[in-house]
Protein backbone atom coordinates (compact mmCIF):
# COMPACT_ATOMS: atom_id res chain seq x y z
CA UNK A 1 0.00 0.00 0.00
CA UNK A 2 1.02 3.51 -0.43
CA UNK A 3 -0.46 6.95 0.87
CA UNK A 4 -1.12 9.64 -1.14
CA UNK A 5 -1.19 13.20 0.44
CA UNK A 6 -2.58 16.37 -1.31
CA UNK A 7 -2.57 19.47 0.43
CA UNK A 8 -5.56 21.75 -0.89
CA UNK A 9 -6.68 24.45 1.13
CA UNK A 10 -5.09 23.80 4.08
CA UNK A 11 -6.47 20.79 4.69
CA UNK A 12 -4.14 17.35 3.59
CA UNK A 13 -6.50 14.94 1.95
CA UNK A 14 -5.29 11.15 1.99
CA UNK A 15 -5.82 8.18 -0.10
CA UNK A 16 -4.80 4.64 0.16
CA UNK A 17 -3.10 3.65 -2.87
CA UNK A 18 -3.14 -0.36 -3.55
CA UNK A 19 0.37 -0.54 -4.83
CA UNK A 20 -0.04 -4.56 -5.76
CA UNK A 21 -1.81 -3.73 -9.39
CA UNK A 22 0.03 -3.07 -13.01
CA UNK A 23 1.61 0.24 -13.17
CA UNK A 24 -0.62 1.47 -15.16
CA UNK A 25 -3.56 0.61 -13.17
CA UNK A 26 -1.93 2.43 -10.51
CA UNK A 27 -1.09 5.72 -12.50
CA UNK A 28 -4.59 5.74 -13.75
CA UNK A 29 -6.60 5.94 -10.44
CA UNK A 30 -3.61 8.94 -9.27
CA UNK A 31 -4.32 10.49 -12.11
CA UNK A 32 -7.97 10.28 -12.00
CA UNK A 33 -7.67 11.75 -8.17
CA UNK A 34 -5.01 14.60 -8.86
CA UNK A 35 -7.37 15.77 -12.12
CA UNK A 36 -9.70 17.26 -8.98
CA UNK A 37 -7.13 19.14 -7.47
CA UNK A 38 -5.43 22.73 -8.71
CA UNK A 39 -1.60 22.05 -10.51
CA UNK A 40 0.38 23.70 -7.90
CA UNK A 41 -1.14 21.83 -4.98
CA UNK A 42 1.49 20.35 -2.64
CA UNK A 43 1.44 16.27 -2.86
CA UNK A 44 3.12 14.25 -0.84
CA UNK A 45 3.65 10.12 -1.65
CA UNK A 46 4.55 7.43 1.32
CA UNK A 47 4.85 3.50 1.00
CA UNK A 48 3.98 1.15 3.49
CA UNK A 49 2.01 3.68 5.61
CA UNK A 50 0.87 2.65 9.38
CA UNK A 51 -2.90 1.53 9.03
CA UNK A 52 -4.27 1.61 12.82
CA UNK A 53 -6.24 -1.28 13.79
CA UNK A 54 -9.72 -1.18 13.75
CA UNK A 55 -11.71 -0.24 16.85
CA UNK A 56 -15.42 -1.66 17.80
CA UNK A 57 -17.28 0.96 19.83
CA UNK A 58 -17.66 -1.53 22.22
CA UNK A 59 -14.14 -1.44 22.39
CA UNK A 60 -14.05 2.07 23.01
CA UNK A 61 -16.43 2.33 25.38
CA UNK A 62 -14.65 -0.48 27.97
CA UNK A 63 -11.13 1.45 27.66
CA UNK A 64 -13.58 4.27 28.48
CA UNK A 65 -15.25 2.13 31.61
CA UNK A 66 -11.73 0.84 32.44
CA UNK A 67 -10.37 4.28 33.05
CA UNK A 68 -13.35 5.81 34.55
C-alpha cells in the first residue's frame, strides 16, 4: 500500500493507494484523483504507511469504563 497526500486548502486529503496492481492501473486511479485538485497543490507520496487497527465501539467504550 502507499499513501497519497494532497494538500488543498489547508487541509491534507489522503488516499490509500493499492500498490499490488500493473503500473498502469496504478497511475490511472492517481491520475484520476489529482485531475480534482489545482496544478500547484502540494502532494506528498509514502509506502507502506501505518494503518491503525480497527476499533469496535464496544471497544471504546470499555477502555472508556476501564479508566473511569
Amino acid at each position: 500500500m502507499g499513501e497519497l497526500k494532497i494538500l488543498y486548502q489547508g487541509k491534507w486529503h489522503k488516499y490509500l493507494i493499492n500498490t499490488e496492481v500493473k503500473d498502469f492501473v496504478m497511475d490511472q486511479a492517481i491520475e484520476y484523483i489529482l485531475k480534482h485538485y489545482p496544478k500547484d497543490a502540494i502532494v506528498e507520496w509514502e509506502d507502506n504507511p501505518y494503518i491503525s487497527p480497527f476499533t469496535t465501539v464496544s471497544e471504546l467504550t470499555q477502555t472508556k469504563n476501564e479508566s473511569s
